[in-house]
N, C-alpha and C. Protein backbone atom coordinates (compact mmCIF):
# COMPACT_ATOMS: atom_id res chain seq x y z
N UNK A 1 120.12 108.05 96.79
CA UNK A 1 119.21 108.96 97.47
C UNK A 1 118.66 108.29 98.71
N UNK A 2 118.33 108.81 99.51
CA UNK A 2 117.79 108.58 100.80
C UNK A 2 116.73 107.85 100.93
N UNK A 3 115.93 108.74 100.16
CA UNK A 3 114.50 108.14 99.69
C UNK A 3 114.41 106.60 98.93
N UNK A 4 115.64 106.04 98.01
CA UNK A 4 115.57 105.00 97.44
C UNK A 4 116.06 104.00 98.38
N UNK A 5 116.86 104.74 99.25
CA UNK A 5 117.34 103.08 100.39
C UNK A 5 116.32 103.20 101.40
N UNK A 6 115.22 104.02 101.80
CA UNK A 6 114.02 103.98 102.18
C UNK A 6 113.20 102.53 101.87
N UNK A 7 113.01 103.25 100.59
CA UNK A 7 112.21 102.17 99.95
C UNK A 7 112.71 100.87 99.70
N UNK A 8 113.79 100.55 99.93
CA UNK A 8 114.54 98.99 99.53
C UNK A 8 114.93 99.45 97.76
N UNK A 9 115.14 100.51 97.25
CA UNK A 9 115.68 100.77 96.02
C UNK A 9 117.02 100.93 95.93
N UNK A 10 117.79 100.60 96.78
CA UNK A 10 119.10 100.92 96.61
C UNK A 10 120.43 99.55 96.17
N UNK A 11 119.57 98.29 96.27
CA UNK A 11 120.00 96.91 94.92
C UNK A 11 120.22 97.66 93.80
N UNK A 12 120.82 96.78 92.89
CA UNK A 12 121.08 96.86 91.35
C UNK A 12 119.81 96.66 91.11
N UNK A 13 119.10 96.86 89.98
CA UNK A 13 118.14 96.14 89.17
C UNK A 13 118.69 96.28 88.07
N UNK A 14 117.58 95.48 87.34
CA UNK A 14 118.02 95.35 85.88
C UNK A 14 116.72 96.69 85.19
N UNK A 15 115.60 96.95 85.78
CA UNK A 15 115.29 98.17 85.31
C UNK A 15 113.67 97.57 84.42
N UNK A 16 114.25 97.45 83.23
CA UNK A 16 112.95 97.19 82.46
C UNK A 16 113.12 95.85 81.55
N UNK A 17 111.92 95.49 81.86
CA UNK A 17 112.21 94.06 80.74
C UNK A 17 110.39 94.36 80.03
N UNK A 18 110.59 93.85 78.79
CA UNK A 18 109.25 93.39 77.58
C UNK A 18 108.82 92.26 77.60
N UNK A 19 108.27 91.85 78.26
CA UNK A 19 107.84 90.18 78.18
C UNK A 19 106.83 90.01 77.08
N UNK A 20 106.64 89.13 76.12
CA UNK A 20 105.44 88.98 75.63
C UNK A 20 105.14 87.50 75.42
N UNK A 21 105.77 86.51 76.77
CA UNK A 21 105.44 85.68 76.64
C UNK A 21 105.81 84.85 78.50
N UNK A 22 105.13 83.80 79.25
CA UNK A 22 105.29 83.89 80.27
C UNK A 22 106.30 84.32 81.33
N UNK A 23 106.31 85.21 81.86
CA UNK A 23 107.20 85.43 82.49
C UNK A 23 107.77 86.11 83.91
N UNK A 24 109.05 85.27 84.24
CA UNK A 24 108.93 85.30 85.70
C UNK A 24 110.02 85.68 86.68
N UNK A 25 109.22 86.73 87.63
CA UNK A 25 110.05 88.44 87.72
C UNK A 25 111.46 87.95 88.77
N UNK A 26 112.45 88.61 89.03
CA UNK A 26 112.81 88.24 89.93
C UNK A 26 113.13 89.72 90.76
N UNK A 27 114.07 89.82 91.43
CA UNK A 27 113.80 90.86 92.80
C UNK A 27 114.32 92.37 91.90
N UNK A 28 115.06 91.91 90.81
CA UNK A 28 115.80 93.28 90.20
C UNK A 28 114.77 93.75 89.25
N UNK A 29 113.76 92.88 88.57
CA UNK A 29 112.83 93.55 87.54
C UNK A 29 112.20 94.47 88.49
N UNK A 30 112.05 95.59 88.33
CA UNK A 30 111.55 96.98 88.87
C UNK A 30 110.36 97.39 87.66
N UNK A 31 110.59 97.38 86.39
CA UNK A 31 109.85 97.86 85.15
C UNK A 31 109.13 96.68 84.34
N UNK A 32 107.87 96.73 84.24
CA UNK A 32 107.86 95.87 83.42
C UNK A 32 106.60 96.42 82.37
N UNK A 33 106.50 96.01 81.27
CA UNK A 33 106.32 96.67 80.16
C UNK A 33 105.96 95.70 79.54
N UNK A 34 104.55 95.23 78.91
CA UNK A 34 104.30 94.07 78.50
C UNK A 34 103.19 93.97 77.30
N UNK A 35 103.41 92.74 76.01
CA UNK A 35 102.90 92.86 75.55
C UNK A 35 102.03 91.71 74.54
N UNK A 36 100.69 91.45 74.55
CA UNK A 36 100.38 90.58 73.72
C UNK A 36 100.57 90.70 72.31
N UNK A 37 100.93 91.18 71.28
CA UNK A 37 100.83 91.52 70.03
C UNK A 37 102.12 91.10 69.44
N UNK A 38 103.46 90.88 69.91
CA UNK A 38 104.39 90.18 69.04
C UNK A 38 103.88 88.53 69.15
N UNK A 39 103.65 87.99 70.54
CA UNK A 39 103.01 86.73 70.69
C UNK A 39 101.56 86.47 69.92
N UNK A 40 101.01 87.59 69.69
CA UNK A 40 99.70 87.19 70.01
C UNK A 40 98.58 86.24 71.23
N UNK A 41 99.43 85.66 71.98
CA UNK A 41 98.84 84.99 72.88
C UNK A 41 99.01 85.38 73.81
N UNK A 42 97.83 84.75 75.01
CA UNK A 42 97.83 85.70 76.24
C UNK A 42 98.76 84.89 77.62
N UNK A 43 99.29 85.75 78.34
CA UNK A 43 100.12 84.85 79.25
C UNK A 43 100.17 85.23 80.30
N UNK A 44 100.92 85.02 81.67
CA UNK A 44 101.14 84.91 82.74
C UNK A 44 102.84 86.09 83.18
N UNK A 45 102.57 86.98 83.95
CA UNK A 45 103.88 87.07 84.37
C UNK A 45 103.73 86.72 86.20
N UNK A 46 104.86 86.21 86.69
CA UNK A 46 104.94 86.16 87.98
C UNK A 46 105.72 86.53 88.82
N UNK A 47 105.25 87.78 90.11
CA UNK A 47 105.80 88.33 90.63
C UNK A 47 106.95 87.68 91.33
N UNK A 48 108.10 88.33 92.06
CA UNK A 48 109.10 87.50 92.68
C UNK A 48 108.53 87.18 94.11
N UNK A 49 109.31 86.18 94.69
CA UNK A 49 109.23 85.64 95.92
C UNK A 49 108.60 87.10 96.98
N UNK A 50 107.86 87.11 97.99
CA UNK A 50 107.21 88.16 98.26
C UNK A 50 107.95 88.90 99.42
N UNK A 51 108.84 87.73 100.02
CA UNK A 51 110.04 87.92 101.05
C UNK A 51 111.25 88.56 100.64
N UNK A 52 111.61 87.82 99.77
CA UNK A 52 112.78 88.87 98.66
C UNK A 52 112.15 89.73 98.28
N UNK A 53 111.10 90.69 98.23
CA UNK A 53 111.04 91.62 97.69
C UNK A 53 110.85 93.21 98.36
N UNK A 54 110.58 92.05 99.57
CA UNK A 54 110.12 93.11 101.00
C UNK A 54 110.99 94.49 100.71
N UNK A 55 110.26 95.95 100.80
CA UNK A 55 110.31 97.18 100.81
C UNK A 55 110.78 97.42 99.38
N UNK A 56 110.09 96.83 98.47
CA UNK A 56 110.45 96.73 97.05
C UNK A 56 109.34 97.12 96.03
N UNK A 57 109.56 97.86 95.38
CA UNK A 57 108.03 98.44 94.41
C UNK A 57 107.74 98.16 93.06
N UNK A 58 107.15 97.81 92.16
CA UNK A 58 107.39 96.99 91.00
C UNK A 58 106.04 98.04 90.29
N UNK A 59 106.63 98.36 89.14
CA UNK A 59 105.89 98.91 88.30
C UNK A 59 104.90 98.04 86.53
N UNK A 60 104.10 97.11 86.50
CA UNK A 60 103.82 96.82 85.67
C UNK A 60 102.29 97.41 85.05
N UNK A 61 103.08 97.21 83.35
CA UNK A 61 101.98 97.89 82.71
C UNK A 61 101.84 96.99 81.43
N UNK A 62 101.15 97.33 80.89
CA UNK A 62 100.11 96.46 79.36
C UNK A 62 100.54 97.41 78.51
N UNK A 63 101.32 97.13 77.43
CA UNK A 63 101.85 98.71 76.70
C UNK A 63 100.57 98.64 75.17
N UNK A 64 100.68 96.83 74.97
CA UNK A 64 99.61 96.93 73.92
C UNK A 64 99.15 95.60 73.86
N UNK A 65 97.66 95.05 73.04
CA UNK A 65 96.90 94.63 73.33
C UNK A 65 96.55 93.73 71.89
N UNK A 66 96.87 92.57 71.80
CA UNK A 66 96.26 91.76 70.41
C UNK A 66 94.77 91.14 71.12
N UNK A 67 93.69 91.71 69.67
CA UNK A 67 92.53 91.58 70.37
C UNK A 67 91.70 90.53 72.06
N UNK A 68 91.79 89.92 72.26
CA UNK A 68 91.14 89.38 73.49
C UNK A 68 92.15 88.53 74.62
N UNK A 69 92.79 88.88 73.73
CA UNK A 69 94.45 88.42 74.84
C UNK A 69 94.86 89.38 76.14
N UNK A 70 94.94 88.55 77.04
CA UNK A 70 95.28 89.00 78.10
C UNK A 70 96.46 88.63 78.95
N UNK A 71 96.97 89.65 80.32
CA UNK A 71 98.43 89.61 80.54
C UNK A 71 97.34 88.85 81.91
N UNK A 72 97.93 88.14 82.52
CA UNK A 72 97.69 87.58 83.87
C UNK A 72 98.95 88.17 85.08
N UNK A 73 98.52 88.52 86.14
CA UNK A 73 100.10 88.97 86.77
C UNK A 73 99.35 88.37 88.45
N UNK A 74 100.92 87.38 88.74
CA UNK A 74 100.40 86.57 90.09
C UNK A 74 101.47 86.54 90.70
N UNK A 75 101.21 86.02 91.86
CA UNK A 75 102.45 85.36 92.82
C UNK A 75 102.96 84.29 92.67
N UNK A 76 103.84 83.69 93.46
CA UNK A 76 104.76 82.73 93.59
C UNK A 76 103.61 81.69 94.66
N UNK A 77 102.83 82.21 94.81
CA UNK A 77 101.65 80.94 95.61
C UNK A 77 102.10 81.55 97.48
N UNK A 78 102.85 82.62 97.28
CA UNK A 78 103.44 83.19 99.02
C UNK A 78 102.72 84.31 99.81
N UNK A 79 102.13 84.53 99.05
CA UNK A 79 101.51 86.25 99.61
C UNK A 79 100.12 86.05 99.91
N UNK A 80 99.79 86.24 101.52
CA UNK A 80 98.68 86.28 102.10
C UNK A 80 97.27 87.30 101.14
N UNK A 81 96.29 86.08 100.96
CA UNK A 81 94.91 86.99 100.60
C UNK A 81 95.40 87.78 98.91
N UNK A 82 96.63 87.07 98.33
CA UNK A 82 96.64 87.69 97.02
C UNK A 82 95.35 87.42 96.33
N UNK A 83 94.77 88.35 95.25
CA UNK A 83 94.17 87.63 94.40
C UNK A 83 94.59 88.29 92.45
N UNK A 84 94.91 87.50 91.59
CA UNK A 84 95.56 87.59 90.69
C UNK A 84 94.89 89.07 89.86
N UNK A 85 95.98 89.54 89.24
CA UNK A 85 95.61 90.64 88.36
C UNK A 85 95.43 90.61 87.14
N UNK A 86 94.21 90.91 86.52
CA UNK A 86 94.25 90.93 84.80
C UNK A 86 94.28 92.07 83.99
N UNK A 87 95.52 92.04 83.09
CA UNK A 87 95.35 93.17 82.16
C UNK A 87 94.30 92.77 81.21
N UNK A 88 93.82 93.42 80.43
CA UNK A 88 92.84 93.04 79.84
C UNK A 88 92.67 94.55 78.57
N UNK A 89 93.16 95.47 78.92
CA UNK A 89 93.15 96.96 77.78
C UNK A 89 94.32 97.55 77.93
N UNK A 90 95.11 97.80 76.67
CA UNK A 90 96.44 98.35 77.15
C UNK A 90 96.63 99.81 77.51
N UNK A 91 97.39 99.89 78.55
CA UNK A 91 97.04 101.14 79.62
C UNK A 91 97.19 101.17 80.86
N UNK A 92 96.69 99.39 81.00
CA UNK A 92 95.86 98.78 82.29
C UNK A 92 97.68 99.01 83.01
N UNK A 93 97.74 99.43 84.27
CA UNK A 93 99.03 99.84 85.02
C UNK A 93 98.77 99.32 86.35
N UNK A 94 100.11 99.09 87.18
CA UNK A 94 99.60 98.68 88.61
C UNK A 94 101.32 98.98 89.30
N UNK A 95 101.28 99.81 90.30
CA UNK A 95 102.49 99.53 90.99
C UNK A 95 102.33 98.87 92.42
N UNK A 96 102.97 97.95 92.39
CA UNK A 96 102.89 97.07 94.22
C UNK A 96 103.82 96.95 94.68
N UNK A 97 103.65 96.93 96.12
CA UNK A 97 104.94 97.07 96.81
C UNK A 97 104.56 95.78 97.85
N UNK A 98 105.57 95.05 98.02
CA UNK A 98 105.84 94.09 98.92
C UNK A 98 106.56 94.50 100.48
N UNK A 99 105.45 93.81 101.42
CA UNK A 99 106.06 94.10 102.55
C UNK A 99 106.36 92.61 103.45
N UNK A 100 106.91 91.96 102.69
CA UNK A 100 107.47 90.90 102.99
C UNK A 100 106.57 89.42 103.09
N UNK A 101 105.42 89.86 103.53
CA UNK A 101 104.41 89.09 103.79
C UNK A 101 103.43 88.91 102.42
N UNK A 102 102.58 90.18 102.30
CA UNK A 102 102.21 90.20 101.14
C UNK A 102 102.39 91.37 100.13
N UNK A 103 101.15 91.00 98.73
CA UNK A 103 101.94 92.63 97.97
C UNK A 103 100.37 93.32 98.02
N UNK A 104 101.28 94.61 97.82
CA UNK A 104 100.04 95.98 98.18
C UNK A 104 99.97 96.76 96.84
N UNK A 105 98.80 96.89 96.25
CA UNK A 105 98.56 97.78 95.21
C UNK A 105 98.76 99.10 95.85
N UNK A 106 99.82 99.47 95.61
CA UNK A 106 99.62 101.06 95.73
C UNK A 106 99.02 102.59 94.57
N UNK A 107 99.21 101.56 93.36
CA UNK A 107 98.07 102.77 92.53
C UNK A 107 98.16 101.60 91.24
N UNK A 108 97.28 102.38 91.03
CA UNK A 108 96.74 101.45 89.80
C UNK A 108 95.74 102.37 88.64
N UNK A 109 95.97 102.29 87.33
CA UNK A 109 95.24 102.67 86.21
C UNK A 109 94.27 101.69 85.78
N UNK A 110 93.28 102.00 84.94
CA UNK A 110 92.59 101.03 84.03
C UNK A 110 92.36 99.64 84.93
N UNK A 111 92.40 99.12 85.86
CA UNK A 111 91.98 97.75 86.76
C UNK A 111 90.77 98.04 87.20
């Protein structure tokens, strides 16, 4: 579609991945879906390089929640004026889009 090579959607991805333990995205994770409760412990995922990702949109969400555990979601240490995201209630959603430089919340639930 037009609209997906617009957006820099027209790569392969791999689509959706479950992390429930640190983990770290690279340019094809598009979905991510995450959860403290098989781990029980709380962890870190990290976005991909912010240059590779340029015109690229990443959908992450908290699907469920072992009591006071939390998802952390950061950069690669590249993206101007980032400051890190915490899931913290599952629900909590965020899609960002990278414009090479840095990443942009473009909507967000529960944050």
């Amino acid at each position: 579609m037009l609209e997906d090579r617009f957006w820099g959607q027209d790569i392969v991805t791999d689509k959706y991945h479950a992390p429930d333990a640190n983990y770290a995205m690279t340019v094809r994770d598009c979905i991510i879906r995450a959860s403290t409760t098989a781990s029980g412990a709380a962890f870190t995922i990290t976005l991909p390089p912010v240059t590779e990702a340029r015109g690229r949109i990443y959908s992450l969400r908290m699907t469920a929640r072992n009591s006071t555990k939390d998802i952390t979601i950061t950069d690669c240490g590249d993206s101007d004026g980032w400051t890190n995201i915490t899931f913290d209630l599952a629900g909590d959603t965020v899609l960002l889009l990278s414009d090479g430089l840095m990443w942009h919340i473009i909507a967000s639930d529960g944050l």
